[in-house]
C-alpha atoms as a PDB file:
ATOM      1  CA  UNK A   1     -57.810 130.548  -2.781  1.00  0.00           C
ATOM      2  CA  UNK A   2     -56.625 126.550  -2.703  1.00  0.00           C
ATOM      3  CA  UNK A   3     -57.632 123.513  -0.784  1.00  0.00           C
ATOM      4  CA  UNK A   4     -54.975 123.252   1.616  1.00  0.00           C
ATOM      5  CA  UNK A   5     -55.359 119.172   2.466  1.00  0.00           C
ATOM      6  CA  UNK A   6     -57.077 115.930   1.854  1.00  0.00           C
ATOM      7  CA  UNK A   7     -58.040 114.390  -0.954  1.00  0.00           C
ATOM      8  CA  UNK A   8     -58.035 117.869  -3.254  1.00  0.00           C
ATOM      9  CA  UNK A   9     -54.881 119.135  -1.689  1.00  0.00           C
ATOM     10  CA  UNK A  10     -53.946 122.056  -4.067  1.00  0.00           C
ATOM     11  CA  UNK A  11     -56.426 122.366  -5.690  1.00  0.00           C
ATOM     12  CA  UNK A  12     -57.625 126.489  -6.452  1.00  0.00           C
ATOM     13  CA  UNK A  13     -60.483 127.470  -6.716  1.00  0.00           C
ATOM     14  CA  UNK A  14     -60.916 130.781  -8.882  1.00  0.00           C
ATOM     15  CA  UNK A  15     -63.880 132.539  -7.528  1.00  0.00           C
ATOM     16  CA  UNK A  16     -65.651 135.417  -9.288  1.00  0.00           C
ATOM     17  CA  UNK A  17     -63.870 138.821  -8.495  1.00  0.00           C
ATOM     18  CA  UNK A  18     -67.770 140.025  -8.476  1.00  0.00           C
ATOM     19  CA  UNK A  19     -68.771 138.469  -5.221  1.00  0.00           C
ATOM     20  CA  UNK A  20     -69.106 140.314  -2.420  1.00  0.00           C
ATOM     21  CA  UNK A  21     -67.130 138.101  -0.157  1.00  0.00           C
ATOM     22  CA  UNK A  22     -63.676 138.195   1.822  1.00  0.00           C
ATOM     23  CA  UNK A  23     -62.544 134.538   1.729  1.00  0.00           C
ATOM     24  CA  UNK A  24     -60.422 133.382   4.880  1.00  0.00           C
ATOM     25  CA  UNK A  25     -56.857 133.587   4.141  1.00  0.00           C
ATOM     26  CA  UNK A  26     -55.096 130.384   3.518  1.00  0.00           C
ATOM     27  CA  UNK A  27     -52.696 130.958   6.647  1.00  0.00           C
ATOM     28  CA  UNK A  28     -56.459 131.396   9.098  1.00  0.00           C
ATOM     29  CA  UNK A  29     -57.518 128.208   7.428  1.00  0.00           C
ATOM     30  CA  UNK A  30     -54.465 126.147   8.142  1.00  0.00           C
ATOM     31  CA  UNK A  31     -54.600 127.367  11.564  1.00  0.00           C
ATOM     32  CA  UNK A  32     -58.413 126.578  12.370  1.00  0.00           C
ATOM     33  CA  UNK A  33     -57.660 123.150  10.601  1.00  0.00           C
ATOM     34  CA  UNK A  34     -55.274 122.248  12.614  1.00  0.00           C
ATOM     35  CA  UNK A  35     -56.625 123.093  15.898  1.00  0.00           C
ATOM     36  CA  UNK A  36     -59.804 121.676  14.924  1.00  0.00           C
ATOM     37  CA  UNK A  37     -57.795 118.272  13.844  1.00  0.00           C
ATOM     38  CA  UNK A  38     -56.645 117.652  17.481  1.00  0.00           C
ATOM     39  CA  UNK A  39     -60.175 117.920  18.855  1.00  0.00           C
ATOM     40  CA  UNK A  40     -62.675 116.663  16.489  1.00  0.00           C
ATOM     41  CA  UNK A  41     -62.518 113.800  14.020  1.00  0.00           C
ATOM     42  CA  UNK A  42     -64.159 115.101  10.618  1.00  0.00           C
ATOM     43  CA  UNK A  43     -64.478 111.606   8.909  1.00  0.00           C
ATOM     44  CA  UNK A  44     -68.562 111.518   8.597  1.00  0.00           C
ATOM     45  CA  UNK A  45     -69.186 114.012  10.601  1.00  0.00           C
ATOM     46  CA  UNK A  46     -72.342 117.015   9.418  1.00  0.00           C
ATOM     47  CA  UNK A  47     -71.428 120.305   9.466  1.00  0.00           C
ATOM     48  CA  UNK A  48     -73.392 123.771   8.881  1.00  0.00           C
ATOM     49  CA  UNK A  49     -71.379 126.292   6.620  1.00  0.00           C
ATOM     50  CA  UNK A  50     -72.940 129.718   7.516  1.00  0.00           C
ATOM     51  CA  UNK A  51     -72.438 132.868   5.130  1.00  0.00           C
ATOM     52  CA  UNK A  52     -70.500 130.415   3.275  1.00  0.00           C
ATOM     53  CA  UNK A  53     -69.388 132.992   0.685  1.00  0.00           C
ATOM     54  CA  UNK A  54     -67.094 131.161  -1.994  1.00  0.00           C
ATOM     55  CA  UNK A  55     -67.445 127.841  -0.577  1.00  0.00           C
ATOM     56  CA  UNK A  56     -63.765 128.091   0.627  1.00  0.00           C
ATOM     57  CA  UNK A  57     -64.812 126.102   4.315  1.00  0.00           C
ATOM     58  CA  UNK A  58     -67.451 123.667   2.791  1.00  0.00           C
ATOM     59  CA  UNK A  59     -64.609 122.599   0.299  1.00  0.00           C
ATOM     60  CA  UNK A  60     -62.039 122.398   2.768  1.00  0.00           C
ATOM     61  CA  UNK A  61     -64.524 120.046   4.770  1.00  0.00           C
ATOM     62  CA  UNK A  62     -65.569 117.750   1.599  1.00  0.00           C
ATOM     63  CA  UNK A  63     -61.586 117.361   0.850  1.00  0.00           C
ATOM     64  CA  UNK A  64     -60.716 116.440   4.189  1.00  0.00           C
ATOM     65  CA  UNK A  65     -63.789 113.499   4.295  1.00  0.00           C
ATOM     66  CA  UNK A  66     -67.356 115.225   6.180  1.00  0.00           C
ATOM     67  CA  UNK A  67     -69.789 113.392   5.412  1.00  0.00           C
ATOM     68  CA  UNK A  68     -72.399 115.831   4.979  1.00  0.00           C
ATOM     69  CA  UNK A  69     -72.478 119.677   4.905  1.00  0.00           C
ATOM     70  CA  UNK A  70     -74.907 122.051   4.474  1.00  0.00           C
ATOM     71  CA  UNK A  71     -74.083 125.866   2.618  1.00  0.00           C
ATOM     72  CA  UNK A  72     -75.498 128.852   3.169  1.00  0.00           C
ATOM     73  CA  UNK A  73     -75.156 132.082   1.945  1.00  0.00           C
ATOM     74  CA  UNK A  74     -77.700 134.847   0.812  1.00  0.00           C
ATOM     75  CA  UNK A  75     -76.438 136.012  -2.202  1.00  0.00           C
ATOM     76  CA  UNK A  76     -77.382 134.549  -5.340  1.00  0.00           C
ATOM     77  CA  UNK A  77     -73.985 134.751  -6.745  1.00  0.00           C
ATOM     78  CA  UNK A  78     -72.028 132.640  -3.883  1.00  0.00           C
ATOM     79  CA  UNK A  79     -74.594 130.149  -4.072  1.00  0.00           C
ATOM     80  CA  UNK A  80     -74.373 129.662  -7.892  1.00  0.00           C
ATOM     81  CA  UNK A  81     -70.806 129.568  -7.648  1.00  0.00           C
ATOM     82  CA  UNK A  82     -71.090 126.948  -4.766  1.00  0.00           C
ATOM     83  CA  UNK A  83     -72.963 124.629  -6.858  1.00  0.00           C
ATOM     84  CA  UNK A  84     -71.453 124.364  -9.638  1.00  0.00           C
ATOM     85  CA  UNK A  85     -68.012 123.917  -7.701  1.00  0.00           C
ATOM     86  CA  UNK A  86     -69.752 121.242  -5.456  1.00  0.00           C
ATOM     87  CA  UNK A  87     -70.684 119.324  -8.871  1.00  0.00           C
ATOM     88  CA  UNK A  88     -66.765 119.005  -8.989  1.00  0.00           C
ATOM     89  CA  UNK A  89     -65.879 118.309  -5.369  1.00  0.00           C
ATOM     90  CA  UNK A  90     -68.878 116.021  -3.868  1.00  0.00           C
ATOM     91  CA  UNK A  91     -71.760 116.771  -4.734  1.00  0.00           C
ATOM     92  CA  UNK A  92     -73.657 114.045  -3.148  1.00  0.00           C
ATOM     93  CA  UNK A  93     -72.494 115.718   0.230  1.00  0.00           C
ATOM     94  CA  UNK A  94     -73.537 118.990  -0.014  1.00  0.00           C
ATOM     95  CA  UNK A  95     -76.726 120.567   0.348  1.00  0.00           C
ATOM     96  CA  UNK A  96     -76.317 124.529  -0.745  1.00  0.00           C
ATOM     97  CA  UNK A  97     -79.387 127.049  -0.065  1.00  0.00           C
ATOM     98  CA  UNK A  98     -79.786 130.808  -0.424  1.00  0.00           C
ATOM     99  CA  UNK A  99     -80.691 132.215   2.439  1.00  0.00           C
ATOM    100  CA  UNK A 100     -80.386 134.454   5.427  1.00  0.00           C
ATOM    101  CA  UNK A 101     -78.090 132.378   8.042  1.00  0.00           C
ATOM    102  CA  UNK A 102     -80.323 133.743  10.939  1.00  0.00           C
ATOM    103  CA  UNK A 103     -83.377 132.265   9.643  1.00  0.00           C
ATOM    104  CA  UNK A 104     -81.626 129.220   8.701  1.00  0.00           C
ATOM    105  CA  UNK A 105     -80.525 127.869  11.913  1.00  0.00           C
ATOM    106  CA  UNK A 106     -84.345 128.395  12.521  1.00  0.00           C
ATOM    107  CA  UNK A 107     -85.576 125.968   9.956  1.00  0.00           C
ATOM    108  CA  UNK A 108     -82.790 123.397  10.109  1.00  0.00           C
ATOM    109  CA  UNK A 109     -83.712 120.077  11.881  1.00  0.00           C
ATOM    110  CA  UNK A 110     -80.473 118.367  12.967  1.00  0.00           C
ATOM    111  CA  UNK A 111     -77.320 118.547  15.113  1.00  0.00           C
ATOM    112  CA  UNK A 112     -73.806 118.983  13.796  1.00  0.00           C
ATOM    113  CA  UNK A 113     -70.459 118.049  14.363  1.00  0.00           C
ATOM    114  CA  UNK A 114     -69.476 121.433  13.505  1.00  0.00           C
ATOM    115  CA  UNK A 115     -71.131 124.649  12.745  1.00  0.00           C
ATOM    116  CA  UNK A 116     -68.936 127.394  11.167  1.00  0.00           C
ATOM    117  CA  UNK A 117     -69.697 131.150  10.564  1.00  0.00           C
ATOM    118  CA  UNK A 118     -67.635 133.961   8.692  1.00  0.00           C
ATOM    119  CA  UNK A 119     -70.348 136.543   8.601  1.00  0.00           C
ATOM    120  CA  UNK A 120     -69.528 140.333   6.907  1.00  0.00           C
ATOM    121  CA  UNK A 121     -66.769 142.009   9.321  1.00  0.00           C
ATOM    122  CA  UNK A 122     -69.302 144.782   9.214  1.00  0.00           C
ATOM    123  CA  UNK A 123     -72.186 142.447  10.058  1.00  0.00           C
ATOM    124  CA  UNK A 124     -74.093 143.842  13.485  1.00  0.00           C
ATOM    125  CA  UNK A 125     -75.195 140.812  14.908  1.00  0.00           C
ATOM    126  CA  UNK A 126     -72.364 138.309  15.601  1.00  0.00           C
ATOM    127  CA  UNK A 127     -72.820 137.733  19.287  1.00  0.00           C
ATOM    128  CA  UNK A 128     -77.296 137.022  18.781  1.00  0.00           C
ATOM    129  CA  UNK A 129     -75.931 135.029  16.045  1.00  0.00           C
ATOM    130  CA  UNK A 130     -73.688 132.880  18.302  1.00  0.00           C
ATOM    131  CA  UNK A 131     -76.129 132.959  21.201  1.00  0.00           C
ATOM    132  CA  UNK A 132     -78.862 131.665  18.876  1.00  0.00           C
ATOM    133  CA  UNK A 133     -77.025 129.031  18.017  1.00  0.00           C
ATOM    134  CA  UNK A 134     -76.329 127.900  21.307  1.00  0.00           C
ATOM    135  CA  UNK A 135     -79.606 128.423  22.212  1.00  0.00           C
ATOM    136  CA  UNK A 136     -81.543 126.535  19.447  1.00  0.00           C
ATOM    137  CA  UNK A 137     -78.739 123.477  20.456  1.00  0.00           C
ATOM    138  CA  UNK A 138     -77.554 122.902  16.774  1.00  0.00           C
ATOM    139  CA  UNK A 139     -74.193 121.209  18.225  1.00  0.00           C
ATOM    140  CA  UNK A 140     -74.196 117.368  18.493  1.00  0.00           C
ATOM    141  CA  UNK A 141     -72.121 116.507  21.572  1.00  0.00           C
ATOM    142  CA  UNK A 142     -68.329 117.601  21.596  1.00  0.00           C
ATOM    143  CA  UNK A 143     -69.386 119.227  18.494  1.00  0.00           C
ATOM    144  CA  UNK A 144     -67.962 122.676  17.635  1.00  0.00           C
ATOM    145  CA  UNK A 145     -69.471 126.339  16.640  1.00  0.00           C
ATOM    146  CA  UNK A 146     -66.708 129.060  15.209  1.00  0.00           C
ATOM    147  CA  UNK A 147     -67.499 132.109  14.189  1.00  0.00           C
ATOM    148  CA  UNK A 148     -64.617 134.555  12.322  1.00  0.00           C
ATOM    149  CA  UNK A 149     -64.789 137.559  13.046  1.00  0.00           C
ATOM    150  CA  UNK A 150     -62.652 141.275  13.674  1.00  0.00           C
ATOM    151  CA  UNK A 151     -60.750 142.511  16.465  1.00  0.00           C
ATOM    152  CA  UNK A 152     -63.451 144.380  17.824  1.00  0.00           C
ATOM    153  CA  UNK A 153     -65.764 141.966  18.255  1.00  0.00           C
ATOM    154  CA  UNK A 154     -65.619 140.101  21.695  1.00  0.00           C
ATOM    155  CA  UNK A 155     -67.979 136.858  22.576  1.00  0.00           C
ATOM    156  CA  UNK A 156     -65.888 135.821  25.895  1.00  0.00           C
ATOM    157  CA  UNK A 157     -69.203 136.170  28.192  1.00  0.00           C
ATOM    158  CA  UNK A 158     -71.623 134.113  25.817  1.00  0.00           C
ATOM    159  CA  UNK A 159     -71.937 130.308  27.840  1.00  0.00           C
ATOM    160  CA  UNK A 160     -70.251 127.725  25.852  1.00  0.00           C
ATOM    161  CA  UNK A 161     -67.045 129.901  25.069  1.00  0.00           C
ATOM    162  CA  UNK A 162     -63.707 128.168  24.824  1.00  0.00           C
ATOM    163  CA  UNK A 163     -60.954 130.701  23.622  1.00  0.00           C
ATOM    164  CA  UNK A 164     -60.224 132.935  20.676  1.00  0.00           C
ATOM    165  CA  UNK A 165     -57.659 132.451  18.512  1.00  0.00           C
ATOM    166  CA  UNK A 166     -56.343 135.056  15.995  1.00  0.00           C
ATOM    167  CA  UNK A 167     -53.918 134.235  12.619  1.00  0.00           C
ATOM    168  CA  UNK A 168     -52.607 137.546  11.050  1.00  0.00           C
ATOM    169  CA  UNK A 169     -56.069 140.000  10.834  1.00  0.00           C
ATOM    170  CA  UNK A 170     -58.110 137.134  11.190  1.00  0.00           C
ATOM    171  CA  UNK A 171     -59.960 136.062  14.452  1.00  0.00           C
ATOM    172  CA  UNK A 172     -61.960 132.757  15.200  1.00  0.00           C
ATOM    173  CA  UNK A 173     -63.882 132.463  18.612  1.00  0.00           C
ATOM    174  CA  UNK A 174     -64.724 128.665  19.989  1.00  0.00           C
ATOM    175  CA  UNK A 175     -67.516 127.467  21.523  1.00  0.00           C
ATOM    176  CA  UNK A 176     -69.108 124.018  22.604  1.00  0.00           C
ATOM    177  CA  UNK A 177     -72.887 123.434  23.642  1.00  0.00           C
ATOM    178  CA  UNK A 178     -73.345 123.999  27.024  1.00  0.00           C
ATOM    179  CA  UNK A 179     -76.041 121.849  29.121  1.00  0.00           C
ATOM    180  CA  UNK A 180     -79.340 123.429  30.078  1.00  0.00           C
ATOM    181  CA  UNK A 181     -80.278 123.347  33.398  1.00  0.00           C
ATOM    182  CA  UNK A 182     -83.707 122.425  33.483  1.00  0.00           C
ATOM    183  CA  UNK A 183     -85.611 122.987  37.045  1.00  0.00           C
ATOM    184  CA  UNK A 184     -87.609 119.960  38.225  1.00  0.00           C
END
């Protein structure tokens, strides 16, 4: 796994064959980069790294200049790893925590630029996961939420939906905040 841009271009990072993760490929990455460069502008922004795994995204994101990201993941493993490769990378811009990612967009208190999520292929809840996060409004305005996530899996009917796209195996689903309609 490597940085592909910004200020740690090239960089690889050598994860721990023991954790249970499945890191995006290189080739997804570039791909959700670069559609995500010619509709957001990164530079400050806060973001919310969810099953975070390696740390692959968050590091992406410090390299290419957020300004502030949260990590989470549940297992103790990733979020050792993630901390000691954050003391490298930034750590002043990183907040890592072990947790479950459900009841983590619970407890946080802030809006974000961008919210990513790369939960288990396996995992059974990715479209309450996405609702929820509509729901709770975690997305600052023109912010972003993407989730990763297998062929099978199909979010087009959740408000807020944008597109899919798919790189190789690999599939990320877009979706902005959408207003609530309040009744007065």
């Amino acid at each position: 796994m490597r940085i592909i841009s910004g200020r740690w271009r090239g960089k690889i990072i050598n994860a721990p064959e023991s954790l249970p993760v499945r890191p995006t490929t290189d080739m997804a990455k570039e791909g959700l980069f670069n559609w995500l460069s010619t509709r957001m502008d990164l530079e400050g922004a806060a973001a919310f790294d969810l099953f975070a795994g390696t740390g692959n995204i968050t590091y992406e994101l410090i390299s290419r200049g957020i300004g502030r990201v949260i990590a989470v993941d549940k297992d103790p493993g990733c979020v050792k790893f993630m901390k000691r490769m954050t003391e490298q990378l930034g750590p002043n811009i990183v907040e890592i925590f072990q947790a479950d990612a459900r009841v983590a967009i619970k407890r946080v208190n802030r809006k974000f630029r961008l919210i990513f999520a790369d939960p288990p292929y396996e995992y059974p809840d990715h479209e309450r996961l996405t609702r929820e996060i509509l729901e709770l409004q975690l997305l600052e305005e023109n912010g972003w939420y993407i989730i990763e996530h297998p062929v099978t899996v199909v979010l087009t009917d959740i408000p807020g939906y944008y597109e899919t796209r798919h790189y190789g195996k690999v599939h990320f689903s877009f979706f902005q905040q959408t207003p609530v309609l309040r009744i007065v």
